[in-house]
C-alpha atoms as a PDB file:
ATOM      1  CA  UNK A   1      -1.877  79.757 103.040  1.00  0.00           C
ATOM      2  CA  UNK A   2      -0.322  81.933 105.390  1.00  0.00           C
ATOM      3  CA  UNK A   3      -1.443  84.769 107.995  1.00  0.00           C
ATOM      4  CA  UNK A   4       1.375  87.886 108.055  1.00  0.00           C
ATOM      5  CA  UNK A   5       0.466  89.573 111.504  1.00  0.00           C
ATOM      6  CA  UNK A   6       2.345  92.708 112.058  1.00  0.00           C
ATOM      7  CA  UNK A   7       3.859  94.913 115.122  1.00  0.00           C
ATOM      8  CA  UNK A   8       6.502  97.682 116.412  1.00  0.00           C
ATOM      9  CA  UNK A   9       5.204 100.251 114.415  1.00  0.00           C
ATOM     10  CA  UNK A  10       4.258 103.383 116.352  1.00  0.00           C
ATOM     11  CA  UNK A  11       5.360 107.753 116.546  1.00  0.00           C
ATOM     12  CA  UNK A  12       9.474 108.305 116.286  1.00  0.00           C
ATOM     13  CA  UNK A  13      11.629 111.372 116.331  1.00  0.00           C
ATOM     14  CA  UNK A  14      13.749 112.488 113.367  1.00  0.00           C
ATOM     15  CA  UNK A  15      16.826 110.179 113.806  1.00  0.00           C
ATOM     16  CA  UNK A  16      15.387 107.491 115.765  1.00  0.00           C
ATOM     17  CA  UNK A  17      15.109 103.617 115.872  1.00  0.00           C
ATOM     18  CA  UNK A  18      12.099 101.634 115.539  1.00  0.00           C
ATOM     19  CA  UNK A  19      11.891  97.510 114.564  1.00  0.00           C
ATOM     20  CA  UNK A  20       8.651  95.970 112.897  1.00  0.00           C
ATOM     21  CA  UNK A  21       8.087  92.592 113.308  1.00  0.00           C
ATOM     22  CA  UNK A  22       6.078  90.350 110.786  1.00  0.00           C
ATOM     23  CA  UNK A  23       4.786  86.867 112.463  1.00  0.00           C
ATOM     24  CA  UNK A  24       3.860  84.092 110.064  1.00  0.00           C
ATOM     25  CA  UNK A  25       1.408  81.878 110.745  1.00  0.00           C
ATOM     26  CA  UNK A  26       3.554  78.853 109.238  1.00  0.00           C
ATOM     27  CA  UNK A  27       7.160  78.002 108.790  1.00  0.00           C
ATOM     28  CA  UNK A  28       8.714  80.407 106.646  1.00  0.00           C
ATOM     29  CA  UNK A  29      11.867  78.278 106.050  1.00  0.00           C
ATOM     30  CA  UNK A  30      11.001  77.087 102.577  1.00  0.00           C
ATOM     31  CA  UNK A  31       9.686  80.702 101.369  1.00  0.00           C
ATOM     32  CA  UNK A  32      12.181  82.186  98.968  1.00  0.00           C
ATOM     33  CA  UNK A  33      11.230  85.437  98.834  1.00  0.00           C
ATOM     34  CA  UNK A  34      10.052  88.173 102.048  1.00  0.00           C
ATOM     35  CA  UNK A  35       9.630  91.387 101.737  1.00  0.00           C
ATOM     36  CA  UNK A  36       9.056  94.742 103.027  1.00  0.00           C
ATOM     37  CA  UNK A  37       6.529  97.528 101.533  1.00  0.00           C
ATOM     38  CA  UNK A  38       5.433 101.051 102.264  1.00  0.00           C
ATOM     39  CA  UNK A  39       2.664 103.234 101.212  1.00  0.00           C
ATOM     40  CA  UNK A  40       3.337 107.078 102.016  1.00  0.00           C
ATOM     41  CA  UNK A  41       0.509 109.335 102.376  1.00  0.00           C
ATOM     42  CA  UNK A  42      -0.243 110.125  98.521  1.00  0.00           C
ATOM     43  CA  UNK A  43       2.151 107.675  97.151  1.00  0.00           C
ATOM     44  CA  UNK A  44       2.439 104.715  95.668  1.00  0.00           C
ATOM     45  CA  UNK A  45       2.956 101.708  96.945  1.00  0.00           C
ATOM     46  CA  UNK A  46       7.232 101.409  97.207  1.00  0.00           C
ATOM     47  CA  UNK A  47       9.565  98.156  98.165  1.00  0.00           C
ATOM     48  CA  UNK A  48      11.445  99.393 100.771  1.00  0.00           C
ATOM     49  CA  UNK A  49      13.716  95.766 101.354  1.00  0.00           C
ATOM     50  CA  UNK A  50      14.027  91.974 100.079  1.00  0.00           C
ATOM     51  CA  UNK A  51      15.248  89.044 100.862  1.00  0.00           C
ATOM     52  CA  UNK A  52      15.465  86.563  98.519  1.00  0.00           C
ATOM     53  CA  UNK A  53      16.820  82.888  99.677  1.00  0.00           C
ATOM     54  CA  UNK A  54      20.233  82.295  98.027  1.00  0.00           C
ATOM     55  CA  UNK A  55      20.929  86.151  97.388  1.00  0.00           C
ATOM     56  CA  UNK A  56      21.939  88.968  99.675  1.00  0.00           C
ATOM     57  CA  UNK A  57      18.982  91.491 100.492  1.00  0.00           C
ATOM     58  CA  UNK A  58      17.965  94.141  98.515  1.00  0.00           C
ATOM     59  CA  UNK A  59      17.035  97.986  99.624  1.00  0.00           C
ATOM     60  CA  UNK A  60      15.500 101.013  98.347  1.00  0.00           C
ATOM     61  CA  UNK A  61      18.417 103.616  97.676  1.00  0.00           C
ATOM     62  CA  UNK A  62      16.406 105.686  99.927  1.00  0.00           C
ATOM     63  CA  UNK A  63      16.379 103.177 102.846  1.00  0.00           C
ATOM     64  CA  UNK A  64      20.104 102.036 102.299  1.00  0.00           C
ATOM     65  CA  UNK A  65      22.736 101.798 104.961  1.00  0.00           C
ATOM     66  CA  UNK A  66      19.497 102.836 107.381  1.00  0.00           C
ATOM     67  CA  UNK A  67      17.019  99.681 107.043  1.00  0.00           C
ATOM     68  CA  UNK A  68      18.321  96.534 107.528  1.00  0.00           C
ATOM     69  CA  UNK A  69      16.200  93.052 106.916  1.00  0.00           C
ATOM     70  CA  UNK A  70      16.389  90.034 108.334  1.00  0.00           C
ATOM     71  CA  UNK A  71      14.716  86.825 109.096  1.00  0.00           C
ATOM     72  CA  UNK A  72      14.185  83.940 112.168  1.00  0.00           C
ATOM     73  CA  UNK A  73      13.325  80.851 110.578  1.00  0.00           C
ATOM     74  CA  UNK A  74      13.108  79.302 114.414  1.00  0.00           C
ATOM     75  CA  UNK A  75      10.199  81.946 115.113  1.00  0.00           C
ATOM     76  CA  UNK A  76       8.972  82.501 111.546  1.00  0.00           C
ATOM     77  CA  UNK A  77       9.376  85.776 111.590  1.00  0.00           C
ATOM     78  CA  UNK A  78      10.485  88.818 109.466  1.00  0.00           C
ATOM     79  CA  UNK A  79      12.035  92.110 110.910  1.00  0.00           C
ATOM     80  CA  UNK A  80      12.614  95.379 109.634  1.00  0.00           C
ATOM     81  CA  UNK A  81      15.390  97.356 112.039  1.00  0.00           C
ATOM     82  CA  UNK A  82      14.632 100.890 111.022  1.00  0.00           C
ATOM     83  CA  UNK A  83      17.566 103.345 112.171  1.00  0.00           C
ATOM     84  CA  UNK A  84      18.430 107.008 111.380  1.00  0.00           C
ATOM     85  CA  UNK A  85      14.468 107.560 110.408  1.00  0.00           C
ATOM     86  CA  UNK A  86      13.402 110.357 108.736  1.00  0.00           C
ATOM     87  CA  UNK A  87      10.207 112.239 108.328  1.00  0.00           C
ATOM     88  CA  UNK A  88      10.226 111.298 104.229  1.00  0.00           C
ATOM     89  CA  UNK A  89       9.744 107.475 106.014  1.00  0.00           C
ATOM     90  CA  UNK A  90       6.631 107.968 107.686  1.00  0.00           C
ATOM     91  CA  UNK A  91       3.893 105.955 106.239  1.00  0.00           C
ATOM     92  CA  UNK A  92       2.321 102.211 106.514  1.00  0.00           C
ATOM     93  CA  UNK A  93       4.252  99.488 106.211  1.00  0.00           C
ATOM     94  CA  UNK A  94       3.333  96.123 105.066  1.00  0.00           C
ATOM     95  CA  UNK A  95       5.220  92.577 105.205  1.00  0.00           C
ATOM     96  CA  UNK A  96       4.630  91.057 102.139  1.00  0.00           C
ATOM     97  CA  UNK A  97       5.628  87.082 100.512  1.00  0.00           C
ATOM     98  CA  UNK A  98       4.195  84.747  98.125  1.00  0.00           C
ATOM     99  CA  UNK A  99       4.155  81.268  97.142  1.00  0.00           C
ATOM    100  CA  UNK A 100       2.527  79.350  94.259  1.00  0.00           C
ATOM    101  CA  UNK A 101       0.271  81.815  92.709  1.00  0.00           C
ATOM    102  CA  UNK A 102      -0.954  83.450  95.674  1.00  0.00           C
ATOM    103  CA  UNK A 103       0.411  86.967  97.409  1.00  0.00           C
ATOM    104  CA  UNK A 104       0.041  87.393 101.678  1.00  0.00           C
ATOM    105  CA  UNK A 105       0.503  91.060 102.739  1.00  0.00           C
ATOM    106  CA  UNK A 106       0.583  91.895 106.572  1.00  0.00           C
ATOM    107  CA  UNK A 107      -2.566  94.090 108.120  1.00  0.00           C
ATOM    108  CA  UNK A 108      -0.018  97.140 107.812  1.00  0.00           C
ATOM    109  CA  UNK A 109       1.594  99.291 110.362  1.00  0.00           C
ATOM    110  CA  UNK A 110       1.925 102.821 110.894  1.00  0.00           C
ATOM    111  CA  UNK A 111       4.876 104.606 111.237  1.00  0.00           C
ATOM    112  CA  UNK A 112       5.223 108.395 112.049  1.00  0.00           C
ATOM    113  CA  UNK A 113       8.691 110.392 112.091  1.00  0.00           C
ATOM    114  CA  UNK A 114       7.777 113.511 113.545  1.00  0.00           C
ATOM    115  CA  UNK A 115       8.683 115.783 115.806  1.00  0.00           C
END
């Protein structure tokens, strides 16, 4: 098992920065696949970015060349660097992996663009 415990979310202006954090509660080293996930206010649920161990990361075309994903294996944690945001990004966002048969999602985070 593993606990996903999220931060850095929080209210942004149009064409700001913000970084979310996912902390594991367990070494993440041996997890092949992280991930990042967003639910917009009535939307579905949408992958936003991936990393999958052995292959380059993977984005949402409408997150590309903004987002970028990465991961600390020395502090088991995931990050999402979130540049250039825009107010078609605000929503919750949840860190997301799984291993064996079971799926571990973050509490979620909000994020606002607004002005």
């Amino acid at each position: 098992q593993v606990q996903l415990v999220q931060s850095g979310g929080g209210l942004v202006e149009p064409g700001g920065s913000l970084r979310l954090s996912c902390a594991a509660s367990r070494s993440i080293a041996g997890i092949v696949q992280l991930s990042w996930y967003r639910r917009a206010p009535g939307k579905q649920r949408e992958l936003v970015a991936e990393m999958t161990r052995g292959a380059g990361p993977t984005y949402a075309d409408s997150v590309k060349d903004r987002f970028i994903i990465s991961r600390d294996n020395t502090k088991n944690t995931l990050s999402l660097q979130m540049n250039s945001l825009k107010p078609e990004d605000t929503a919750v966002y949840y860190c997301h992996t799984f291993f064996g048969a079971n799926h571990y999602w973050g509490q979620g985070i909000q994020v606002t663009v607004s002005s």
